[in-house]
Protein backbone atom coordinates (compact mmCIF):
# COMPACT_ATOMS: atom_id res chain seq x y z
CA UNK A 1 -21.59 34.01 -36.25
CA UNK A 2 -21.08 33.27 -39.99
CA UNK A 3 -23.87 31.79 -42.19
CA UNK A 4 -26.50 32.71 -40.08
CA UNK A 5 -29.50 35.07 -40.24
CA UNK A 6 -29.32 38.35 -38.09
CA UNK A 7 -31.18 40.77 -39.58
CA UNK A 8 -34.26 41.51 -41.73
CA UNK A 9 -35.03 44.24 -43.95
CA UNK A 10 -38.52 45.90 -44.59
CA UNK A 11 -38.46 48.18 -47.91
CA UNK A 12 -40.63 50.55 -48.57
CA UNK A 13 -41.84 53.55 -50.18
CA UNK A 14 -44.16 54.42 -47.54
CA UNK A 15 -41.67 54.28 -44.14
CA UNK A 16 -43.92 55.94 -42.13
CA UNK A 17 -46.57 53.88 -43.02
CA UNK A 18 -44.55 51.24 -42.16
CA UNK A 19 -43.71 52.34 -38.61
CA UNK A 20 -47.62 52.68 -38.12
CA UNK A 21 -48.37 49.29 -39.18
CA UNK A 22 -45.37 47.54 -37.59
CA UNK A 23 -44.83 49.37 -34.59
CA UNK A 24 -48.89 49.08 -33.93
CA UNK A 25 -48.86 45.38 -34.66
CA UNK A 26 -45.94 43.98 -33.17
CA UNK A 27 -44.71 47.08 -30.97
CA UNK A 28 -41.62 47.66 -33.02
CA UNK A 29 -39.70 50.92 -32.48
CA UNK A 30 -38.18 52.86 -35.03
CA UNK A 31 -34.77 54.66 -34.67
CA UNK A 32 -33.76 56.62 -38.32
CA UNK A 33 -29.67 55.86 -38.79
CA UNK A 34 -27.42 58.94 -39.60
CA UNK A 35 -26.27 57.17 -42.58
CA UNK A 36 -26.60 58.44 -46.47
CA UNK A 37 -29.88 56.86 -46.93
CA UNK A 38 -33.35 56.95 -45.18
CA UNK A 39 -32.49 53.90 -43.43
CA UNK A 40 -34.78 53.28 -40.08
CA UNK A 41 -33.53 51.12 -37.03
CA UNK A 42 -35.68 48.43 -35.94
CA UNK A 43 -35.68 47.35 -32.11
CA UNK A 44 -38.47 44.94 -30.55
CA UNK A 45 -39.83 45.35 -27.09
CA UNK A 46 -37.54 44.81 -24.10
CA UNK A 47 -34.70 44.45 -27.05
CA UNK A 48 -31.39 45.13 -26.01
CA UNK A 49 -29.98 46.26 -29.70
CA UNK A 50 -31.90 46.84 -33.80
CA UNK A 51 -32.54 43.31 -34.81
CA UNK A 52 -33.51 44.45 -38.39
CA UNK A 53 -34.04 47.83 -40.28
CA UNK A 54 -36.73 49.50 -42.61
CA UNK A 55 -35.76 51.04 -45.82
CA UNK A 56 -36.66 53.52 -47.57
CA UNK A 57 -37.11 52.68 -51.55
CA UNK A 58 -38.79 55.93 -52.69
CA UNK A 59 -40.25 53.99 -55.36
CA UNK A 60 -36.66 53.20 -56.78
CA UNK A 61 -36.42 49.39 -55.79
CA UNK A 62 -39.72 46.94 -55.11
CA UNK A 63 -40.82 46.93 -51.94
CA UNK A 64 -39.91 43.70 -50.36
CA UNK A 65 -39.27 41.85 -46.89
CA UNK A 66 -36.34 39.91 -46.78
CA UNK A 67 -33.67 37.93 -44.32
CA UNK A 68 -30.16 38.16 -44.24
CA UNK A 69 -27.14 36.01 -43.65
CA UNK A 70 -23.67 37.29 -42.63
CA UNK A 71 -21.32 35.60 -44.06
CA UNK A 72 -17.21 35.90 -44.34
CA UNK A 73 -16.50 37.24 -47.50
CA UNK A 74 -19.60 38.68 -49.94
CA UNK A 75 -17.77 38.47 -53.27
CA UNK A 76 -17.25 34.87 -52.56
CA UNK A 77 -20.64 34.09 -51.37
CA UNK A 78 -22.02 35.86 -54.66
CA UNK A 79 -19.68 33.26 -57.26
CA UNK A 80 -20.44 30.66 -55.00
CA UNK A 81 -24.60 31.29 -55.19
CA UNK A 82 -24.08 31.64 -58.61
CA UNK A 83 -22.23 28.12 -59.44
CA UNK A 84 -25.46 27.08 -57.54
CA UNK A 85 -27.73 28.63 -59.56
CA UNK A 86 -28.29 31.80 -57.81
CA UNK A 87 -28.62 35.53 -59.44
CA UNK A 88 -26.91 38.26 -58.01
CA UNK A 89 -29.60 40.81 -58.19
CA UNK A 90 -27.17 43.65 -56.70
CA UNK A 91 -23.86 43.88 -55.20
CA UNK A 92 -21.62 46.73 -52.98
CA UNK A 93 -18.13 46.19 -52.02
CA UNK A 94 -16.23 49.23 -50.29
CA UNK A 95 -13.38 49.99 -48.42
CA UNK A 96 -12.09 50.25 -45.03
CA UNK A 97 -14.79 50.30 -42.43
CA UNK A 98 -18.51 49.34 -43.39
CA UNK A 99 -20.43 46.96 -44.38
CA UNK A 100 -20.21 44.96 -48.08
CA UNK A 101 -23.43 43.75 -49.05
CA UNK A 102 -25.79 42.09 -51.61
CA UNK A 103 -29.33 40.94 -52.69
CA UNK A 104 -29.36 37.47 -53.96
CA UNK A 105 -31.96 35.46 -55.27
CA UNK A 106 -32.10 32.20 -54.99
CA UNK A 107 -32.98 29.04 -58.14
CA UNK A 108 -36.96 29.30 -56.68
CA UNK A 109 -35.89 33.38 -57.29
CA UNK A 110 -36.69 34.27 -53.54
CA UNK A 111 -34.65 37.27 -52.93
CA UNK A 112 -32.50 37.34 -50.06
CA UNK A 113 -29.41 39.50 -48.60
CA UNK A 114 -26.00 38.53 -47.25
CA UNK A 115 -23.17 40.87 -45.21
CA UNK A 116 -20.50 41.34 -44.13
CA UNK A 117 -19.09 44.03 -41.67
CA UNK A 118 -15.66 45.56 -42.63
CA UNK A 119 -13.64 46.80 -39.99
């Protein structure tokens, strides 16, 4: 459903470091996707599908932990945050099937992500 949260990200340059400390504290498991980048599937206990995934930064981006929103249509929810008072901190709008996305920040500048899935 639209404009609401169903997934979180954990970022990282340490992933398996991350898998040690997540998986051993809240039993996480940890499934790597066979897209382009390190990207790491995460699944909870008794879980019937990933409910978030774990990045991969390799010190390229700050590591962070955020939530994010699926929404209808990314480039609008970017000018709309924005005529809020929002930043569009980054922004990636493809083609065909996939998955447009983008980190936000909100007036406070929490940082956030919204999606959508092409296709």
């Amino acid at each position: 459903m639209d404009n609401t949260v169903t997934w979180f990200e954990v970022a990282t340059d340490d992933p398996e470091g991350a898998e040690q400390f997540y998986g051993g504290l809240f039993g996480w498991a940890f499934t790597r996707d066979d897209g382009p980048m390190d990207y790491r599937m995460i699944g909870y206990p008794g879980g019937a599908q990933p409910a978030g995934g774990l990045f991969n930064t390799k010190g390229e981006f700050p590591g962070h932990a955020v939530f994010h929103v699926r929404v209808a249509d990314v480039e609008e929810t970017c000018a709309r945050s924005e005529s809020l008072g929002g930043k569009v901190v980054t922004k990636v709008i493809g083609e065909g099937a996939g998955t447009d996305f983008a980190y936000l920040r909100d007036r406070s500048g929490n940082l956030f992500g919204v999606f959508h899935q092409r296709g």
